[in-house]
C-alpha atoms as a PDB file:
ATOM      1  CA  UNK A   1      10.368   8.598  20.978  1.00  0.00           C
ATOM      2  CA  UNK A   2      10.682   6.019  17.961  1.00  0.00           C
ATOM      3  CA  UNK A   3      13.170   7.271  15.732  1.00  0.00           C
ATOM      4  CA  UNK A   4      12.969   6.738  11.891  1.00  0.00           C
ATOM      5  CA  UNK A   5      16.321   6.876   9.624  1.00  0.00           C
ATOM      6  CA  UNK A   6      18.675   4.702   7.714  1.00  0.00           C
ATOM      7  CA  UNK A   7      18.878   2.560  10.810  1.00  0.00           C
ATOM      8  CA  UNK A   8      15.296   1.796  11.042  1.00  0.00           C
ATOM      9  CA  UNK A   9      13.218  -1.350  10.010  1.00  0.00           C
ATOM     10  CA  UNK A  10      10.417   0.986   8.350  1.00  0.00           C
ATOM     11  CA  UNK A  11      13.696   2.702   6.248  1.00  0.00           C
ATOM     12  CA  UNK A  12      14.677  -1.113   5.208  1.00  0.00           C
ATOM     13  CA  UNK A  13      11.112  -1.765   4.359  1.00  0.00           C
ATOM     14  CA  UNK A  14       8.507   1.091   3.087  1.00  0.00           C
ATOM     15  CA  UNK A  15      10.161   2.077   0.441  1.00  0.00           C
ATOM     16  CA  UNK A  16      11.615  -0.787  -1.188  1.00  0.00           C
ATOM     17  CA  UNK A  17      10.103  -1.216  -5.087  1.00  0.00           C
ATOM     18  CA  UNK A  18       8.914  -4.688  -3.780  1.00  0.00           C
ATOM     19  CA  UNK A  19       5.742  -2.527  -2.421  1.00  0.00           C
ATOM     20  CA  UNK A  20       4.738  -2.883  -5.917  1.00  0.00           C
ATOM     21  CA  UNK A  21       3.662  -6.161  -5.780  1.00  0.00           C
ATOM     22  CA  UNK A  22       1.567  -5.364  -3.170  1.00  0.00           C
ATOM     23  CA  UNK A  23       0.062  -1.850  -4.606  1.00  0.00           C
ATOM     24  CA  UNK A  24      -3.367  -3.538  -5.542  1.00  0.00           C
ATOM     25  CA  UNK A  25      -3.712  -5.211  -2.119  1.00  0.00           C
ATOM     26  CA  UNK A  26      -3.647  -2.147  -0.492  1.00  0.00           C
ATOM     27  CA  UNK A  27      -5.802  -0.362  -2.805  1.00  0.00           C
ATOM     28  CA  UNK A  28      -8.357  -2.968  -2.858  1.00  0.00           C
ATOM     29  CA  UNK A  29      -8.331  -2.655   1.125  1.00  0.00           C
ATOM     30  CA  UNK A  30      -8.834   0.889   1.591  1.00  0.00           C
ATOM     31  CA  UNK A  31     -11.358   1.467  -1.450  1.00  0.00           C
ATOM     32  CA  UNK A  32     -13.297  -1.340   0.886  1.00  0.00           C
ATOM     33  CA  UNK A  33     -13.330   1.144   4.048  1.00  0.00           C
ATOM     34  CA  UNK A  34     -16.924   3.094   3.392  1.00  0.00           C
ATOM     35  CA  UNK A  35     -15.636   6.196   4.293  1.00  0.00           C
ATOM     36  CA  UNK A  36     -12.452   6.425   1.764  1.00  0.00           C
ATOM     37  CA  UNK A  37     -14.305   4.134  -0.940  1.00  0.00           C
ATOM     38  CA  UNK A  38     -17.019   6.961  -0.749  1.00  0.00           C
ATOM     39  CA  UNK A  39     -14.667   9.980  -1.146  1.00  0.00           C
ATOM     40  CA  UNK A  40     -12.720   8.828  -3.785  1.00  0.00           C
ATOM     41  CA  UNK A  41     -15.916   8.001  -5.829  1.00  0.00           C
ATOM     42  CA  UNK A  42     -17.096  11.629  -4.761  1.00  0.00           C
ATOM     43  CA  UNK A  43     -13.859  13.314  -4.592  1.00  0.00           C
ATOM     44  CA  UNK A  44     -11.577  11.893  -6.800  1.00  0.00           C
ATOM     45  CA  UNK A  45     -10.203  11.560 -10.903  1.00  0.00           C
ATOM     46  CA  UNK A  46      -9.850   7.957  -9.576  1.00  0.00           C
ATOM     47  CA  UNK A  47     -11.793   6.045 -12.747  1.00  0.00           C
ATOM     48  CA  UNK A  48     -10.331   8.641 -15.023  1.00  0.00           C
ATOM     49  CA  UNK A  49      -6.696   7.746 -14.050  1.00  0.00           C
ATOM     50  CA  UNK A  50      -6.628   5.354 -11.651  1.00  0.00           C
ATOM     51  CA  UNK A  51      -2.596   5.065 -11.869  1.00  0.00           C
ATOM     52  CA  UNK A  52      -2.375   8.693 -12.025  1.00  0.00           C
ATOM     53  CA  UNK A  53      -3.873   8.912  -8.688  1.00  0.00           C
ATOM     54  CA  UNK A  54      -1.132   6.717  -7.379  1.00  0.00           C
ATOM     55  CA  UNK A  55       1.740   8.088  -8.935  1.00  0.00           C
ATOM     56  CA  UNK A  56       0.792  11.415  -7.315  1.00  0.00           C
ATOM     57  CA  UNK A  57       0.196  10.068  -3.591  1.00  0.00           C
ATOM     58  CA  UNK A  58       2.977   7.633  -3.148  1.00  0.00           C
ATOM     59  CA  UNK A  59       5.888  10.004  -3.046  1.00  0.00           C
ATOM     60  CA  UNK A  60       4.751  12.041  -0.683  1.00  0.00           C
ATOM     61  CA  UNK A  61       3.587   9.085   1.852  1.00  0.00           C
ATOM     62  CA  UNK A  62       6.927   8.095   1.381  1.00  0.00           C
ATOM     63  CA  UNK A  63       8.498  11.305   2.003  1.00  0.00           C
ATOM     64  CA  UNK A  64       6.777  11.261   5.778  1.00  0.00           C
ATOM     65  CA  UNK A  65       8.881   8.232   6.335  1.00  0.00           C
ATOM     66  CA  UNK A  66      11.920   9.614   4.164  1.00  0.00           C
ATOM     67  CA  UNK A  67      11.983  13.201   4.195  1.00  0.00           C
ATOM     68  CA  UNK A  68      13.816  15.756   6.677  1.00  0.00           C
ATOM     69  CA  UNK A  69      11.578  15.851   9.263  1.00  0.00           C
ATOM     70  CA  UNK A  70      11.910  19.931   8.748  1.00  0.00           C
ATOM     71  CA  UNK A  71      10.134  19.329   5.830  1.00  0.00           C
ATOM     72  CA  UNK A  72       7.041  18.497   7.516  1.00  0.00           C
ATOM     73  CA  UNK A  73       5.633  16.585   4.492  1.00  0.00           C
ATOM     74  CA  UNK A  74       2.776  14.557   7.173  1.00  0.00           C
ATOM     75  CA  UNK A  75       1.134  18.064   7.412  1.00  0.00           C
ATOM     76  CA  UNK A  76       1.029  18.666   3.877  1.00  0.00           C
ATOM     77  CA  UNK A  77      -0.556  15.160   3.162  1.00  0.00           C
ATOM     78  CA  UNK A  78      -2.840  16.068   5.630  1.00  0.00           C
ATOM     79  CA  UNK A  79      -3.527  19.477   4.356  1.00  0.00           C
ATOM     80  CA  UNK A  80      -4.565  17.456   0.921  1.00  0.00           C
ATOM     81  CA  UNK A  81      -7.182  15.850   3.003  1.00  0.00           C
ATOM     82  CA  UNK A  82      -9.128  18.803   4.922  1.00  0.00           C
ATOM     83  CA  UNK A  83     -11.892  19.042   2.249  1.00  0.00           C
ATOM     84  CA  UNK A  84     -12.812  15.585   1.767  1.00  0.00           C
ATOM     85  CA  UNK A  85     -15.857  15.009   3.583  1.00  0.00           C
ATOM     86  CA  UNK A  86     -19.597  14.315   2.576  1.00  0.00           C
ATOM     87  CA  UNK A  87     -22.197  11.592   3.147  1.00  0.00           C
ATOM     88  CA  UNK A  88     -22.204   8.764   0.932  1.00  0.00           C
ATOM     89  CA  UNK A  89     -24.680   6.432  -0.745  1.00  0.00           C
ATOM     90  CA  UNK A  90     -26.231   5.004   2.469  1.00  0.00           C
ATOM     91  CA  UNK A  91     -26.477   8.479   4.509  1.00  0.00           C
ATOM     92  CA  UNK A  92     -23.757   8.100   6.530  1.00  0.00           C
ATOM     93  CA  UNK A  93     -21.636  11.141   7.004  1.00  0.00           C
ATOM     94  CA  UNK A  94     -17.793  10.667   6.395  1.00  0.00           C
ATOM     95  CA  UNK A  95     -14.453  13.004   6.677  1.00  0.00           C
ATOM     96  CA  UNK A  96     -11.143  11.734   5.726  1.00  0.00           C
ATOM     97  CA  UNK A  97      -9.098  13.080   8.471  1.00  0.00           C
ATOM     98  CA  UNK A  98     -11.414  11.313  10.890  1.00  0.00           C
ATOM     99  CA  UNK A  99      -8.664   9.264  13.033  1.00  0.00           C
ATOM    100  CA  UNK A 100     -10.468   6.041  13.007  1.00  0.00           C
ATOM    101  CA  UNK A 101     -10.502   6.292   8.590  1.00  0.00           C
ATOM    102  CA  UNK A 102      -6.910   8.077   8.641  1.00  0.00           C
ATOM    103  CA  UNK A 103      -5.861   5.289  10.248  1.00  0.00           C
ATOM    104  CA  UNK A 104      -6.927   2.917   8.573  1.00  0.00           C
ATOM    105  CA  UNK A 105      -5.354   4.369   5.455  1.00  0.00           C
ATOM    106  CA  UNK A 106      -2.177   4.104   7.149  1.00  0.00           C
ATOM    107  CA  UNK A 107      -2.623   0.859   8.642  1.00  0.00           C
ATOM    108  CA  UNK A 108      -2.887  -0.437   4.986  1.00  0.00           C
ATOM    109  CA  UNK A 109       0.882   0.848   4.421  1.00  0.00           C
ATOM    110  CA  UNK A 110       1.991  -0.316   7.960  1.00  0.00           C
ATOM    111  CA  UNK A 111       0.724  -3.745   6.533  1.00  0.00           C
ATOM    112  CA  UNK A 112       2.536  -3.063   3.082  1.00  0.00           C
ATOM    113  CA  UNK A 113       5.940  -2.640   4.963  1.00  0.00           C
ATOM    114  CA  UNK A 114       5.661  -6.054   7.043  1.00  0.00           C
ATOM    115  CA  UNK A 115       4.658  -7.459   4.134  1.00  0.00           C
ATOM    116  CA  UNK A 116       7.199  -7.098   1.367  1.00  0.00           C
ATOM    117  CA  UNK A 117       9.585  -8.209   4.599  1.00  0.00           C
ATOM    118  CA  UNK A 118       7.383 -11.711   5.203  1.00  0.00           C
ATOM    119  CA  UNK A 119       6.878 -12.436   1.499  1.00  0.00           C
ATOM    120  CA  UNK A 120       9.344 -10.595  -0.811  1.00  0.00           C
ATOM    121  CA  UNK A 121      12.135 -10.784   1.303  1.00  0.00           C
ATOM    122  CA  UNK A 122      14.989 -13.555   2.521  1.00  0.00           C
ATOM    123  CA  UNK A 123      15.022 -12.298   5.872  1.00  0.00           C
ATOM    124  CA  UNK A 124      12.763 -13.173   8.680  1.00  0.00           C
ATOM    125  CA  UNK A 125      11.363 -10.945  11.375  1.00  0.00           C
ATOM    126  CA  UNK A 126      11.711 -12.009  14.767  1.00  0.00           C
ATOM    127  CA  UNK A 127       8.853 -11.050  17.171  1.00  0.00           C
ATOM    128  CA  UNK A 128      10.788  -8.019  18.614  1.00  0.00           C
ATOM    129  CA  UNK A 129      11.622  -6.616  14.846  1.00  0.00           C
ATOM    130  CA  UNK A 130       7.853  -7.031  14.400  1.00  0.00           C
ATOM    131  CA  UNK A 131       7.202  -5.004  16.719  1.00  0.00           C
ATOM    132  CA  UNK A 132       9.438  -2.533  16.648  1.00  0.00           C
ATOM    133  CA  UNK A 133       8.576  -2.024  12.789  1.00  0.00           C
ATOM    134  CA  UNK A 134       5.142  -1.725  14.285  1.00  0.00           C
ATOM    135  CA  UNK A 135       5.920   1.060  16.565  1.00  0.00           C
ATOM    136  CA  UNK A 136       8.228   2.854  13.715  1.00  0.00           C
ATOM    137  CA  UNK A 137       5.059   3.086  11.869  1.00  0.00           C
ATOM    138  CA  UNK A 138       2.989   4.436  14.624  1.00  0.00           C
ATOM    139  CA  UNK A 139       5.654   7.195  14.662  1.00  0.00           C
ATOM    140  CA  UNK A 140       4.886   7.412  10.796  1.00  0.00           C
ATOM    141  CA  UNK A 141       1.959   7.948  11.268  1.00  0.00           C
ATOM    142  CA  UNK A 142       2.398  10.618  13.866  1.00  0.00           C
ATOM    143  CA  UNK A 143       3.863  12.851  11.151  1.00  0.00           C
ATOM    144  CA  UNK A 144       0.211  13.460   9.880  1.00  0.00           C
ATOM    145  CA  UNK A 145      -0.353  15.441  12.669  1.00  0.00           C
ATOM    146  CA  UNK A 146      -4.070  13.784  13.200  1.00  0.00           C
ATOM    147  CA  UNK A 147      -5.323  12.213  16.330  1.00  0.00           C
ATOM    148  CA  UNK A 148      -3.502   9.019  17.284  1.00  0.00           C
ATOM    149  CA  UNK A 149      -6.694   7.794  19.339  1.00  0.00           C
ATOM    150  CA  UNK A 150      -7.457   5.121  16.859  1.00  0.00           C
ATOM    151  CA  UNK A 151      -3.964   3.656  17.011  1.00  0.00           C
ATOM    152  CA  UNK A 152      -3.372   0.359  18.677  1.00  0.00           C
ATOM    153  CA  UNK A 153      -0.682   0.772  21.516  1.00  0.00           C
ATOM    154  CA  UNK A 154       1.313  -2.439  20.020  1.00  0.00           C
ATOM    155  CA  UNK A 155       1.359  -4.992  17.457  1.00  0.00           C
ATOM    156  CA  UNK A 156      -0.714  -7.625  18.940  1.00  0.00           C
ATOM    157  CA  UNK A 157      -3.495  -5.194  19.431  1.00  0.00           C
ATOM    158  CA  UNK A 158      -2.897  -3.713  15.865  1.00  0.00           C
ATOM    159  CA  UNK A 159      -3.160  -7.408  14.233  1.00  0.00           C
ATOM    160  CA  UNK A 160      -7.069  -7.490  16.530  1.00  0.00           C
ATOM    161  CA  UNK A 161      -8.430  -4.266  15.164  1.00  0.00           C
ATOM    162  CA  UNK A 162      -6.827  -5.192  11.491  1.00  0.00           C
ATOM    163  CA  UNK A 163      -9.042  -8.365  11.778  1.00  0.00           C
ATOM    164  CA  UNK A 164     -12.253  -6.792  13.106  1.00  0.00           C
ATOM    165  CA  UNK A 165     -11.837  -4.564  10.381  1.00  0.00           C
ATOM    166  CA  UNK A 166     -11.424  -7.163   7.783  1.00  0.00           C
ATOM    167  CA  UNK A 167     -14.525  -8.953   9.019  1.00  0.00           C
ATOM    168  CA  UNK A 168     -16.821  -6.125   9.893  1.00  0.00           C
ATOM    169  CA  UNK A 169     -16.327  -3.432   8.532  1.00  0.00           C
ATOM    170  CA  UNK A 170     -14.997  -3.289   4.963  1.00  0.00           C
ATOM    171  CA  UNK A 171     -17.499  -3.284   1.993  1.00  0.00           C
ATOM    172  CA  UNK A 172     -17.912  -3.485  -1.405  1.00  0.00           C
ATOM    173  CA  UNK A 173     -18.408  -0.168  -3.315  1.00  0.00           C
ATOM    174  CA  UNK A 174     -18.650   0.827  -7.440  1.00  0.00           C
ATOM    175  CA  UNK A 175     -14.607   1.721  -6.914  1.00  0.00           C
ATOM    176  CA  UNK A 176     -13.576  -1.799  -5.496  1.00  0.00           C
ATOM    177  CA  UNK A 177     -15.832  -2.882  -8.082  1.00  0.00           C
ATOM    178  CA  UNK A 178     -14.449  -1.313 -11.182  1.00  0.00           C
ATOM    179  CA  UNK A 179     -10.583  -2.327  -9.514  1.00  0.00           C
ATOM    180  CA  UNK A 180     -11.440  -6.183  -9.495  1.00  0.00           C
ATOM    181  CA  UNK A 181     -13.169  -6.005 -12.926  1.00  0.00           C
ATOM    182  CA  UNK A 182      -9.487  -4.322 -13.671  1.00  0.00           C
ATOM    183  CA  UNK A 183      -7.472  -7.205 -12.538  1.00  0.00           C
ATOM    184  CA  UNK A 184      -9.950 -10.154 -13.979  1.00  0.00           C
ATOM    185  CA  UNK A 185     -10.089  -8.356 -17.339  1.00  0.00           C
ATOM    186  CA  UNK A 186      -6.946  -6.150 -18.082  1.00  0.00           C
ATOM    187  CA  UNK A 187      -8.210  -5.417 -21.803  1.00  0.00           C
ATOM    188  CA  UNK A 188     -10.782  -3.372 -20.072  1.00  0.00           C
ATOM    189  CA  UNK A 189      -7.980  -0.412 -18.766  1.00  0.00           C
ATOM    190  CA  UNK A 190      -4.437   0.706 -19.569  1.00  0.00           C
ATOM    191  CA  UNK A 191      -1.611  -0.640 -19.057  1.00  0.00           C
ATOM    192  CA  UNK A 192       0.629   0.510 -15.708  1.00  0.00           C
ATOM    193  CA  UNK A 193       3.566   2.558 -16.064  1.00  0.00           C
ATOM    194  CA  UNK A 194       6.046   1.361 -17.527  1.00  0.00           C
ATOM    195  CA  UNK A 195       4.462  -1.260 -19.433  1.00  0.00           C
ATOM    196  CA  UNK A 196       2.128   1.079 -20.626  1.00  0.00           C
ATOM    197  CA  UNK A 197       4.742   2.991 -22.519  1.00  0.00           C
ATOM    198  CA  UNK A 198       6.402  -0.819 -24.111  1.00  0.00           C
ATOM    199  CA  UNK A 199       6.561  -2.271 -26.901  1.00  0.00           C
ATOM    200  CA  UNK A 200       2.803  -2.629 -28.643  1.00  0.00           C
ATOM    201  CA  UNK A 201       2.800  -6.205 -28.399  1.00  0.00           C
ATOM    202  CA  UNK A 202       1.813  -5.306 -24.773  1.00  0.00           C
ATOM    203  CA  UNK A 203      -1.584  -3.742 -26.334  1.00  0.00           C
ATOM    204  CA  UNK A 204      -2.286  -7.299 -27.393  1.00  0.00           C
ATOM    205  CA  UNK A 205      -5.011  -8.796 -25.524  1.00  0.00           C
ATOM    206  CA  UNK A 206      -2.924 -12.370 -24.949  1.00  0.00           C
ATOM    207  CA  UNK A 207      -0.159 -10.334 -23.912  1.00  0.00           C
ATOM    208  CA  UNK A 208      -2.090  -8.214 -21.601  1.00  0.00           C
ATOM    209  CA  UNK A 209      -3.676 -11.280 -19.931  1.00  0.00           C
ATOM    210  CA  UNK A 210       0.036 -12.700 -19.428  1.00  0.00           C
ATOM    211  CA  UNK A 211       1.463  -9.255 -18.065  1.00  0.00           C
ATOM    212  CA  UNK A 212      -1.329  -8.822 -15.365  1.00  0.00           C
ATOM    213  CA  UNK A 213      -1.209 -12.528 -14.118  1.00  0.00           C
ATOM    214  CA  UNK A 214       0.972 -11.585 -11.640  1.00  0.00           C
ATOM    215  CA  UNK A 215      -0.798  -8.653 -10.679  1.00  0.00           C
ATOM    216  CA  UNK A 216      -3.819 -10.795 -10.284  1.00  0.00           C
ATOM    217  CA  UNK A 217      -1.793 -13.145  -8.251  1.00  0.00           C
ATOM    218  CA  UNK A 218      -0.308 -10.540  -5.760  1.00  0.00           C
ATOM    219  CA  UNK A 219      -3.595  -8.804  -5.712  1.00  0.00           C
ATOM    220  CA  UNK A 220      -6.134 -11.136  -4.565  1.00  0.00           C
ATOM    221  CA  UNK A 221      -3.269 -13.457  -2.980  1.00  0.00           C
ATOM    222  CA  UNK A 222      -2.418 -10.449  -0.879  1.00  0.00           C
ATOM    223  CA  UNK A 223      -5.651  -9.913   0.329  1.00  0.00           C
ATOM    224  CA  UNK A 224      -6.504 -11.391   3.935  1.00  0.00           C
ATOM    225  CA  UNK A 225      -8.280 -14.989   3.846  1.00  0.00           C
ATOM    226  CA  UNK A 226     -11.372 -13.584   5.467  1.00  0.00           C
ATOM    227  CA  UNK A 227     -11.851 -10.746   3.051  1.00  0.00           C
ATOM    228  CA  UNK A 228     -11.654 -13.350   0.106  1.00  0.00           C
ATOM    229  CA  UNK A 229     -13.886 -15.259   1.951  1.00  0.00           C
ATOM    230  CA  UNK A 230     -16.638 -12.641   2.486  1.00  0.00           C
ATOM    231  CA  UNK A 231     -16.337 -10.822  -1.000  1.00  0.00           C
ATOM    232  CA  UNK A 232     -16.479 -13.968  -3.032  1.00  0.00           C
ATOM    233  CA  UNK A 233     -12.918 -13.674  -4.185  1.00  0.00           C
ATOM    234  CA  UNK A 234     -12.088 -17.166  -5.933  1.00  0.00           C
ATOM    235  CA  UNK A 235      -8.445 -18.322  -4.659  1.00  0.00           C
ATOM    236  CA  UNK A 236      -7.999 -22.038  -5.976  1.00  0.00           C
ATOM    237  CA  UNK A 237      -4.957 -24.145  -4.666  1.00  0.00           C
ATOM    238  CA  UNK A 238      -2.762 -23.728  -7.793  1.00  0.00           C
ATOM    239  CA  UNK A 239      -3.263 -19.801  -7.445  1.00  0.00           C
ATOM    240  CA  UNK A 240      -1.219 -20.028  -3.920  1.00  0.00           C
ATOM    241  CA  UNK A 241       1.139 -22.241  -5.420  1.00  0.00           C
ATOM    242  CA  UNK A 242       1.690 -19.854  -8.276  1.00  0.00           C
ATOM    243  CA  UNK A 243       2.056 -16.998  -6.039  1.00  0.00           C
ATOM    244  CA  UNK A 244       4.497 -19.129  -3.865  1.00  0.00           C
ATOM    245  CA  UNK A 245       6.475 -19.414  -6.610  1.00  0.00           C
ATOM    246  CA  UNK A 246       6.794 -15.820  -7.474  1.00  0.00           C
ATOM    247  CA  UNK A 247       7.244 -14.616  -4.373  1.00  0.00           C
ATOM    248  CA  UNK A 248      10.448 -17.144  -3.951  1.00  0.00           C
ATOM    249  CA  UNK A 249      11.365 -15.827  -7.689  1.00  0.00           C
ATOM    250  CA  UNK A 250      11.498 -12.141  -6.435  1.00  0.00           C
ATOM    251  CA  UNK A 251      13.336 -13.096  -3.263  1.00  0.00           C
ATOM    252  CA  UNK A 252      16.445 -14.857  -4.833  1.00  0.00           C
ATOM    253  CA  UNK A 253      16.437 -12.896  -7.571  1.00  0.00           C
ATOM    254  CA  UNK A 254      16.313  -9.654  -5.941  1.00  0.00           C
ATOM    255  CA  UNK A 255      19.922  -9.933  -4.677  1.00  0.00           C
ATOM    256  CA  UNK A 256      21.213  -9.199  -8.495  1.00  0.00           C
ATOM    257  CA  UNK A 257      19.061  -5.640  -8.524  1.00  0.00           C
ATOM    258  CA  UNK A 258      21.173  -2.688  -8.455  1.00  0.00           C
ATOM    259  CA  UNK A 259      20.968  -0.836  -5.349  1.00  0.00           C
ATOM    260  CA  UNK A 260      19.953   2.338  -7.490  1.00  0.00           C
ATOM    261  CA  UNK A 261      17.048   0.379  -8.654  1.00  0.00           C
ATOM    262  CA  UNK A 262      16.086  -1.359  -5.477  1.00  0.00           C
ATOM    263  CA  UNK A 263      14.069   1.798  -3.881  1.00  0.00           C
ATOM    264  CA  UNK A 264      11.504   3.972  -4.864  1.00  0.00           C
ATOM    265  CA  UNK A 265      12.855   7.697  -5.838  1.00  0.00           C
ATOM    266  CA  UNK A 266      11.770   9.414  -2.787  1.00  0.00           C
ATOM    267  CA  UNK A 267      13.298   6.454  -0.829  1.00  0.00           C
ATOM    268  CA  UNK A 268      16.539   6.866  -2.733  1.00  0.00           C
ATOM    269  CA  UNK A 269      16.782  10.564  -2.239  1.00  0.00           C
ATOM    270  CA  UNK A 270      16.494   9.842   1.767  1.00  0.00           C
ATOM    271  CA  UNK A 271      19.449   7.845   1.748  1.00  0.00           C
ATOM    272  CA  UNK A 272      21.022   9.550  -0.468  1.00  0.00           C
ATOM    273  CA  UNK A 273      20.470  12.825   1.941  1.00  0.00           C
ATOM    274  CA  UNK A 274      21.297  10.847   5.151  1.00  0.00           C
ATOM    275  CA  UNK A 275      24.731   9.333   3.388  1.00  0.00           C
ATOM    276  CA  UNK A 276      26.047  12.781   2.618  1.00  0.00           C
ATOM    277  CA  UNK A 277      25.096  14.180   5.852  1.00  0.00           C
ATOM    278  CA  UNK A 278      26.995  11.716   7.694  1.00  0.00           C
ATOM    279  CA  UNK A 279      29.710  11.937   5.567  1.00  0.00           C
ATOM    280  CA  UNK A 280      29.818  15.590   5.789  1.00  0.00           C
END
């Protein structure tokens, strides 16, 4: 069985504060799925408080990964999900502990992990660490406790499905709709924590434009080619260049971050429980 700890790739990875540079991509991608786009516009604060809704769910699909296993924190994330169920806008019956949309879910953070390591990060993943942080995640997503029939057995077959899912089966929705008007036109929502709590020359509508270029970049830059390509997404030449050049920014400059800083607080906790233990 895969083992996940502080000598893991998925440890090294999933909860690194990098993953917020690529916290819209995976938003925009599972909103797109019609079975989670329709229960968070049935089941969900999500245009109320749309970073609210985040804060709450990270940590705890973090704390699968970097909890004590004793903890059992999969089951409780999966607990969360038991009710969510209906039939959306077009008929079709959804429930969001069906494997095949679980999975998907999770397949969105399994491609969040790989890529704050290809894009954020100075090191390069040989084939074998690709795979291995593939199967690391497959054990991550064990933890839930839900049906592992969906899962591609490997990477190569994950990176097929991931594909025929980009090209067949995601969809626009009100929710994906409402996000993209978000990133285009920032005046239109609050701010994200902490900018939201900055100085008030952030409420400025110049300043607002300037703060959310980069999430515009890493946003629609993150998204697969194909999904640009079907959804209209507009992705110019200078836009990858732009992105290019933040992404090298955050790699050389990320050596200078505190360690304290560098992780996510239910990241930092793991290590921080695994360090004591084996010093114990």
């Amino acid at each position: 069985m895969t083992q996940l700890g502080p000598d893991s790739l998925l440890w090294r990875w999933a909860g690194d504060n990098r993953i917020g540079f690529l916290g819209p991509t995976i938003g925009l991608l599972q909103l797109m799925h019609p079975a989670i786009g329709a229960g968070v516009l049935q089941h969900s604060d999500f245009f109320r408080d749309p970073f609210g809704r985040i804060e709450r769910s990270l940590p705890l699909i973090l704390g699968v990964v970097y909890d004590d296993p004793d903890a059992d924190t999969g089951r409780t994330v999966r607990g969360f999900h038991r009710d969510i169920k209906g039939i959306d806008d077009d008929g079709r019956r959804y429930h969001a502990l069906d494997p095949a949309t679980f999975w998907w879910a999770h397949a969105t953070f399994q491609f969040m992990a790989e890529q704050v390591a290809d894009r954020f990060d100075t090191h390069r993943l040989t084939t074998a660490e690709r795979e291995r942080l593939y199967q690391e995640g497959v054990e991550w997503y064990r933890r839930y406790g839900v049906s592992d029939r969906a899962v591609p057995p490997d990477r190569a077959a994950f990176g097929v499905e991931w594909d025929r899912i980009c090209a067949e089966v995601l969809e626009m929705n009100p929710a994906v709709e409402w996000v993209l008007d978000s990133i285009y036109r920032p005046k239109q929502v609050r701010l994200p924590p902490p900018l939201s709590h900055a100085d008030p020359i952030f409420r400025l509508a110049p300043m607002r434009r300037l703060a959310y270029e980069p999430v515009r970049l890493a946003a629609i830059g993150g998204l697969p080619p194909i999904v640009r390509e079907r959804f209209g997404l507009s992705w110019a030449v200078r836009d990858q260049a732009a992105l290019d050049a933040l992404q090298l920014a955050v790699q050389q400059g990320w050596r200078v971050v505190p360690w304290s800083m560098r992780w996510h607080p239910r990241a930092r906790a793991g290590w921080d429980r695994t360090r004591a233990e084996r010093a114990a």
